[in-house]
Protein backbone atom coordinates (compact mmCIF):
# COMPACT_ATOMS: atom_id res chain seq x y z
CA UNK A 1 -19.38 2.58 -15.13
CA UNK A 2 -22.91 1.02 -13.82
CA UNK A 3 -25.24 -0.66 -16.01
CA UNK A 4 -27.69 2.76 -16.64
CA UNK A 5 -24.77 4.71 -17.78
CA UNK A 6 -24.89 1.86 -20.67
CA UNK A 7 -28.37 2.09 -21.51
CA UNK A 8 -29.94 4.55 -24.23
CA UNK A 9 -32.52 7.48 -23.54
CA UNK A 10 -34.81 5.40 -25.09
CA UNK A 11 -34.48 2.70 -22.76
CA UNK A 12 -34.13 4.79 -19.64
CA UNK A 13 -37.47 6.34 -20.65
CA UNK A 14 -38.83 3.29 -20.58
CA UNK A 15 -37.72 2.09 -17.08
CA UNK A 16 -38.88 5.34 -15.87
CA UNK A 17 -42.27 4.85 -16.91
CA UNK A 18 -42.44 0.79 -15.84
CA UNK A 19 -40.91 2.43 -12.41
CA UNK A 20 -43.88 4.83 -11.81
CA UNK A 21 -46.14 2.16 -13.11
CA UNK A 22 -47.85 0.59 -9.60
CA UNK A 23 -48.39 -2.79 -11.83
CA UNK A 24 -44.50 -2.99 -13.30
CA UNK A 25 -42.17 -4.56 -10.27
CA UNK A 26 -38.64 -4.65 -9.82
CA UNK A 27 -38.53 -8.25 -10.76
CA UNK A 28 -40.04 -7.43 -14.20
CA UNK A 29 -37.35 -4.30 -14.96
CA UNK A 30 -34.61 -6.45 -14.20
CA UNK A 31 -35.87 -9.52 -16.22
CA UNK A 32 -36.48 -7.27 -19.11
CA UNK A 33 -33.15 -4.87 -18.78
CA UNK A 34 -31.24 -6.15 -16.50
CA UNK A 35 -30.76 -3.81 -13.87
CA UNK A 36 -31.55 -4.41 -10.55
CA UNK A 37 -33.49 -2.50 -7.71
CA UNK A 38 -30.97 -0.59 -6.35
CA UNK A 39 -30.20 0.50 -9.74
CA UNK A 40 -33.41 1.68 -10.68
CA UNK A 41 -33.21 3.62 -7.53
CA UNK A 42 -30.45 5.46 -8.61
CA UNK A 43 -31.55 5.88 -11.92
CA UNK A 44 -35.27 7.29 -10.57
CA UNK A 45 -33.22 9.74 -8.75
CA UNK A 46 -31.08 11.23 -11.13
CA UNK A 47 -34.13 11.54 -13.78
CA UNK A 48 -36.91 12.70 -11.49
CA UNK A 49 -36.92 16.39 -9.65
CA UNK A 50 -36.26 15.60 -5.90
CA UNK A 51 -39.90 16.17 -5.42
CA UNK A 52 -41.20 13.48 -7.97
CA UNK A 53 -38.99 11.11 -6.37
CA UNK A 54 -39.53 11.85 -3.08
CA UNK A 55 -43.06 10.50 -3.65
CA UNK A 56 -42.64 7.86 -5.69
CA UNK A 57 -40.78 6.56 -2.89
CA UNK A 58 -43.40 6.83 -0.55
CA UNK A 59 -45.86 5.63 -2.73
CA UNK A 60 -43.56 2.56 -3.02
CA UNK A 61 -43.03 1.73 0.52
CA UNK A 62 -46.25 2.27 1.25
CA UNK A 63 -47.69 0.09 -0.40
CA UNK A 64 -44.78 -2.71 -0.41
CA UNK A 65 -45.97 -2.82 3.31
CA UNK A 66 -49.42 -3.52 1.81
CA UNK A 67 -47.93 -6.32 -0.37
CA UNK A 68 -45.78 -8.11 -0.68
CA UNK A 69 -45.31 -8.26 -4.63
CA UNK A 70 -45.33 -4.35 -5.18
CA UNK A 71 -41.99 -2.99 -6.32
């Protein structure tokens, strides 16, 4: 059992929306629920349709090559 499977709709609602946010990093989501990156990933993936999250992870590697605090 991972630590998503333990959180609430409510609170996976709220990752997914500081996830798509370009001014929320990875850093803050775990601070705040205590899930790490790799989580999130996982968890952006099983919410999103494959097409959303195909381009949300673009848009985040695209601009983490930009800088170096995004995501």
């Amino acid at each position: 059992m991972t630590k998503t499977s333990q959180l609430g709709p409510e609170h996976i609602s709220d990752i997914v929306q500081m996830a798509l946010s370009d001014h929320v990093s990875f850093a803050t989501i775990q601070a705040e629920y205590g899930i790490g990156e790799k989580d999130v990933k996982v968890l952006m993936r099983n919410t999103l349709k494959r097409g959303s999250y195909q381009t949300w992870r673009k848009r985040v590697r695209d601009f983490g090559d930009r800088r170096e605090t995004y995501k």
